[in-house]
Each structure stands twice: as C-alpha cells, then as structure tokens.
N, C-alpha and C. Protein backbone atom coordinates (compact mmCIF):
# COMPACT_ATOMS: atom_id res chain seq x y z
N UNK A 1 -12.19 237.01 170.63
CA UNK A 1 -11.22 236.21 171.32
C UNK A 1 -9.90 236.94 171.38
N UNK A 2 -9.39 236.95 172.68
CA UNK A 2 -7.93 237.53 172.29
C UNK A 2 -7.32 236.38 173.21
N UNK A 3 -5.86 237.11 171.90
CA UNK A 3 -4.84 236.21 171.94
C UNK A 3 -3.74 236.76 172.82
N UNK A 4 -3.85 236.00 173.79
CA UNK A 4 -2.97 236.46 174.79
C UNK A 4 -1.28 235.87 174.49
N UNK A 5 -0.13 236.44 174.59
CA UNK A 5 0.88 235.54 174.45
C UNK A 5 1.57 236.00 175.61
N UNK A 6 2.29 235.33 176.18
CA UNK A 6 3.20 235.63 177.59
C UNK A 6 4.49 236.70 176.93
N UNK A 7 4.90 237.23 177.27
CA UNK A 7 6.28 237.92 176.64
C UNK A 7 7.27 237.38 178.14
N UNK A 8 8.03 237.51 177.48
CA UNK A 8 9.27 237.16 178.75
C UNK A 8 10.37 237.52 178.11
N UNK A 9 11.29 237.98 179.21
CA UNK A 9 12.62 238.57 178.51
C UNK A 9 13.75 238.17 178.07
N UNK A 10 14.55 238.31 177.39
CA UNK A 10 15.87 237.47 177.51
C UNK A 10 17.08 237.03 178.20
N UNK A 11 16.62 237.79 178.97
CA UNK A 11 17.42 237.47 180.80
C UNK A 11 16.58 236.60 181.09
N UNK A 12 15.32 236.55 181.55
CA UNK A 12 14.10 235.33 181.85
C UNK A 12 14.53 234.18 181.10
N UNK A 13 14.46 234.26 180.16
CA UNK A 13 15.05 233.17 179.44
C UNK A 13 16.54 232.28 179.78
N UNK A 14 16.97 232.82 179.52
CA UNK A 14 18.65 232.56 179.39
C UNK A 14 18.91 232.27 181.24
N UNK A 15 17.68 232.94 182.16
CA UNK A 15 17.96 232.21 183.70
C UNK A 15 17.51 231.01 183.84
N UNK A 16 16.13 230.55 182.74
CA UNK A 16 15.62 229.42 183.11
C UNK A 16 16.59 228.41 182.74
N UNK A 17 17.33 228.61 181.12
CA UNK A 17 17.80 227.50 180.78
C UNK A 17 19.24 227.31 181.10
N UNK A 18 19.89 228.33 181.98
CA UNK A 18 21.04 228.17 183.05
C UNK A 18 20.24 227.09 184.22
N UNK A 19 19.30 227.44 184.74
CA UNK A 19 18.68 227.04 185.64
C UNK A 19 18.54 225.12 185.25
N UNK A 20 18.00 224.98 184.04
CA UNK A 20 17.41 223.59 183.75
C UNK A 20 19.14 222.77 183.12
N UNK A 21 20.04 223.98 182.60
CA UNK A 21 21.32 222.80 182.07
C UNK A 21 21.59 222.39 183.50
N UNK A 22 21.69 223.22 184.35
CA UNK A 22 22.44 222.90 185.64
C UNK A 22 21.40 221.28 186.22
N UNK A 23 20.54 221.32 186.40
CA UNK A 23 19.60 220.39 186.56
C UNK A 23 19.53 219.19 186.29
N UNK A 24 20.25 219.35 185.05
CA UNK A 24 20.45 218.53 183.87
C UNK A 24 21.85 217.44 183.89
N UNK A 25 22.81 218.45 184.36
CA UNK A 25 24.04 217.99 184.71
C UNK A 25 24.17 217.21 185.82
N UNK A 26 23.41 217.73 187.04
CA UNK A 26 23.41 217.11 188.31
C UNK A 26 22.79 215.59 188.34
N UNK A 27 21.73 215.95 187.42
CA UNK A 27 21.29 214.07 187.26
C UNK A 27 22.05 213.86 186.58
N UNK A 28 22.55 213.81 185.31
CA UNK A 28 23.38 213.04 184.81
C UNK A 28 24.26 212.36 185.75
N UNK A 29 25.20 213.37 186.32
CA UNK A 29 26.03 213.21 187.89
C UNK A 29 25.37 211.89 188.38
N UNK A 30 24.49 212.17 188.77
CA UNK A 30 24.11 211.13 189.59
C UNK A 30 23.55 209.84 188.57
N UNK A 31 23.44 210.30 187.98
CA UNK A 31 22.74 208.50 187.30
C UNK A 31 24.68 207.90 187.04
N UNK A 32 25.13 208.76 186.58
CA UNK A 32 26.61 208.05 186.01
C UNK A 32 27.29 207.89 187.91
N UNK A 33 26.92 208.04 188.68
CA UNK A 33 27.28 207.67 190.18
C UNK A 33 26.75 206.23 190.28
N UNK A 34 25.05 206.43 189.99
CA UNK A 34 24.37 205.05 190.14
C UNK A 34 25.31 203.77 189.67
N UNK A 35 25.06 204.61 188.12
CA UNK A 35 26.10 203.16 187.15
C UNK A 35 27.28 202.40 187.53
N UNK A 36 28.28 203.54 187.79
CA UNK A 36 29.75 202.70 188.18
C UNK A 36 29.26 201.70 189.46
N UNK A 37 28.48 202.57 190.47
CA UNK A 37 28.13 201.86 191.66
C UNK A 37 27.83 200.75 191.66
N UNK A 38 27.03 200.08 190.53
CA UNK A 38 26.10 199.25 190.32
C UNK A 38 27.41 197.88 189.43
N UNK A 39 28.27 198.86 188.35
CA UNK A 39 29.18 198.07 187.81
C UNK A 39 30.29 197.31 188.90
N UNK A 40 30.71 197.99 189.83
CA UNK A 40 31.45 197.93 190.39
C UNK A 40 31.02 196.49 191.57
N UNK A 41 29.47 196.53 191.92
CA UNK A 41 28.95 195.56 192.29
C UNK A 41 29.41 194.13 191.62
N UNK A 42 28.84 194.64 190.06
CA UNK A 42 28.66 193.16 189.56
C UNK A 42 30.06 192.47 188.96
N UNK A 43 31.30 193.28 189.20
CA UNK A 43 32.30 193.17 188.94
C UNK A 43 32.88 192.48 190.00
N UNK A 44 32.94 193.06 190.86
CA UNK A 44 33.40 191.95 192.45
C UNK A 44 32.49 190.75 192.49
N UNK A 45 31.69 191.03 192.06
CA UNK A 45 30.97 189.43 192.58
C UNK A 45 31.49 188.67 191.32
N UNK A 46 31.70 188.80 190.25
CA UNK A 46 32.54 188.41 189.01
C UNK A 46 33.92 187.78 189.46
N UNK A 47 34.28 188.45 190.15
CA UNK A 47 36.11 188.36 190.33
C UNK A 47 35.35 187.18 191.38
N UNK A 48 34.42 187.77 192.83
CA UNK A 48 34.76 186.28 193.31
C UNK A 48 34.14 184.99 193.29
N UNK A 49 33.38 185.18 191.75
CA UNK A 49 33.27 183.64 191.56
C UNK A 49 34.10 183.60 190.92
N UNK A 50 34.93 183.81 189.88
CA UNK A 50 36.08 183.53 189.32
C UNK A 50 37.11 182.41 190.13
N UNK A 51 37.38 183.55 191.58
CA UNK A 51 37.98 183.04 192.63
C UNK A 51 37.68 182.03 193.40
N UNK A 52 36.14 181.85 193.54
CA UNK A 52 36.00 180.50 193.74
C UNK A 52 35.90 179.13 192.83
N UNK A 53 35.68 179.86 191.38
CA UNK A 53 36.34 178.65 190.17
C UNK A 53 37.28 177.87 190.60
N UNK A 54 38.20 179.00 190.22
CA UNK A 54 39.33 178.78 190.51
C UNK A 54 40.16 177.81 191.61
N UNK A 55 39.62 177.99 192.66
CA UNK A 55 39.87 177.04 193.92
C UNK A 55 39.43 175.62 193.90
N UNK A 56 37.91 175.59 193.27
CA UNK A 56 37.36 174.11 193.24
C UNK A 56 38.31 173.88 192.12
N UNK A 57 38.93 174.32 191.13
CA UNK A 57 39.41 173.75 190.05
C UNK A 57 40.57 173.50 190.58
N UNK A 58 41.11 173.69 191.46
CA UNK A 58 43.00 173.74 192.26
C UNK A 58 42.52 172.45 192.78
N UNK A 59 41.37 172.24 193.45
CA UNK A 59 41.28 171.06 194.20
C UNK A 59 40.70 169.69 193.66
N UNK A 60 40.14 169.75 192.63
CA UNK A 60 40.00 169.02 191.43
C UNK A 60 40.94 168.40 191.43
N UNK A 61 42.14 169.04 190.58
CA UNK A 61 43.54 168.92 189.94
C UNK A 61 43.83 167.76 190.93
N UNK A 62 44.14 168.50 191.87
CA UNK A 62 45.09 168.08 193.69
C UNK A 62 44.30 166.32 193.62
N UNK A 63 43.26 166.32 193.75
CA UNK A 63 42.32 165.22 193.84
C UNK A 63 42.01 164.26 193.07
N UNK A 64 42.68 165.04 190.93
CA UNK A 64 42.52 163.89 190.06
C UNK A 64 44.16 163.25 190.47
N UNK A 65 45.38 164.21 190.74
CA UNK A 65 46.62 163.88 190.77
C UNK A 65 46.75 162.48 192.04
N UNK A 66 46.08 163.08 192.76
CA UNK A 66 46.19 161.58 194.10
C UNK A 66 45.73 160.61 193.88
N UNK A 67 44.48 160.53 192.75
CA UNK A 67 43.67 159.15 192.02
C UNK A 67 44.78 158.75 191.42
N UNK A 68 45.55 159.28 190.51
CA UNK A 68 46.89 158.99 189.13
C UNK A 68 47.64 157.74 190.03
N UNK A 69 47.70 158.94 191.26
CA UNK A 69 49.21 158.14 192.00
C UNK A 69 48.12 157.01 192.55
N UNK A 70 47.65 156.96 193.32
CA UNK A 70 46.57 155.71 194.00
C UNK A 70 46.85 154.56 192.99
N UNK A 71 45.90 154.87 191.66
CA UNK A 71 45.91 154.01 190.79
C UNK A 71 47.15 153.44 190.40
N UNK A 72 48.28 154.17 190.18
CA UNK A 72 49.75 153.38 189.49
C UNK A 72 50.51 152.44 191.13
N UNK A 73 50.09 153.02 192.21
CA UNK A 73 50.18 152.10 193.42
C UNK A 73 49.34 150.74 193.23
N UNK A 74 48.07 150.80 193.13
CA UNK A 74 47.63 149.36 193.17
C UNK A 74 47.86 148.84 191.89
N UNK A 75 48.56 149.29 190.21
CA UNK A 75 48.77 148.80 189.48
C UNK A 75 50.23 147.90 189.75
N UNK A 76 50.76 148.34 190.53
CA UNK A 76 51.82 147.65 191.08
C UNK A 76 53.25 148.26 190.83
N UNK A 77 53.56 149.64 191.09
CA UNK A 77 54.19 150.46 190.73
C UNK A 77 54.49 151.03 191.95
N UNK A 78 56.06 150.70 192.58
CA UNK A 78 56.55 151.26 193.96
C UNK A 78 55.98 152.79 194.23
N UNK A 79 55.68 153.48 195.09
CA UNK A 79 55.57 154.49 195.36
C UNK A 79 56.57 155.85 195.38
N UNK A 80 57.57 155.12 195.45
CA UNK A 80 58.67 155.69 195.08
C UNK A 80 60.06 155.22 193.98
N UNK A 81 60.20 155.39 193.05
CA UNK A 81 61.05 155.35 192.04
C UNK A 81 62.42 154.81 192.71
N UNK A 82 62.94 153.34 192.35
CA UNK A 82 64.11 153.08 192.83
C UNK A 82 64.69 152.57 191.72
N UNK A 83 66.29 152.29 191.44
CA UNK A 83 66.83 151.91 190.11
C UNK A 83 67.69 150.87 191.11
C-alpha cells in the first residue's frame, strides 16, 4: 500500500486561506446587512404601533374628559362657572 500524501506549498497555502478569510468576511458583511435590515424592520413597525397607542389613548382621554363634563351637566352643574 502506498501512502500517498499531497504536498502543497506555502504560498498554496497562505493563497487558499487569504482566499477563504476574504470569503469569510464578505458573508459576515452580508449576514450583519441582513440583520440591521431586518432590525430596522421590526423597529418601525414598533415605533408605529407605539404611535398608534398613543393616538387611541389621546382619544380615550378626549372621550373620558367629555363623559366628566356630560355627567357634572346633568348632575346639575352650569356648564360654565359663574359667581
């Protein structure tokens, strides 16, 4: 049986693994492209439900404040403050 072993040189070498860091880097590149891309998605849609919280809760407010006043009207309380 012989034992065959490949020899390769140290230029051969040292081109492949120039060859594979570079490779290496470029996906990274791109997966960390994917990510923000993807963050950046779920971040706006974050902000605009926030923003639409926010609005039903403005109109809430607006809507418990006009019940307050309604109610102290039919409790029998002028609508406007006179002395």
């Amino acid at each position: 049986m012989e034992h065959r072993e490949e020899s390769r040189g140290i230029g051969d070498l040292l081109g492949d693994l120039g060859g594979q860091v570079s490779t290496l880097v470029r996906k990274e590149i791109d997966l960390a492209r994917v990510e923000v891309t993807s963050g950046v998605g779920r971040m706006s849609r974050g902000a605009a439900m926030a923003g639409a919280g926010g609005a039903i809760l403005y109109a809430g407010l607006l809507v418990l404040l006009g019940a307050i006043v309604l109610g102290l009207i039919a409790a029998g309380l002028d609508a406007w403050w006179r002395r």
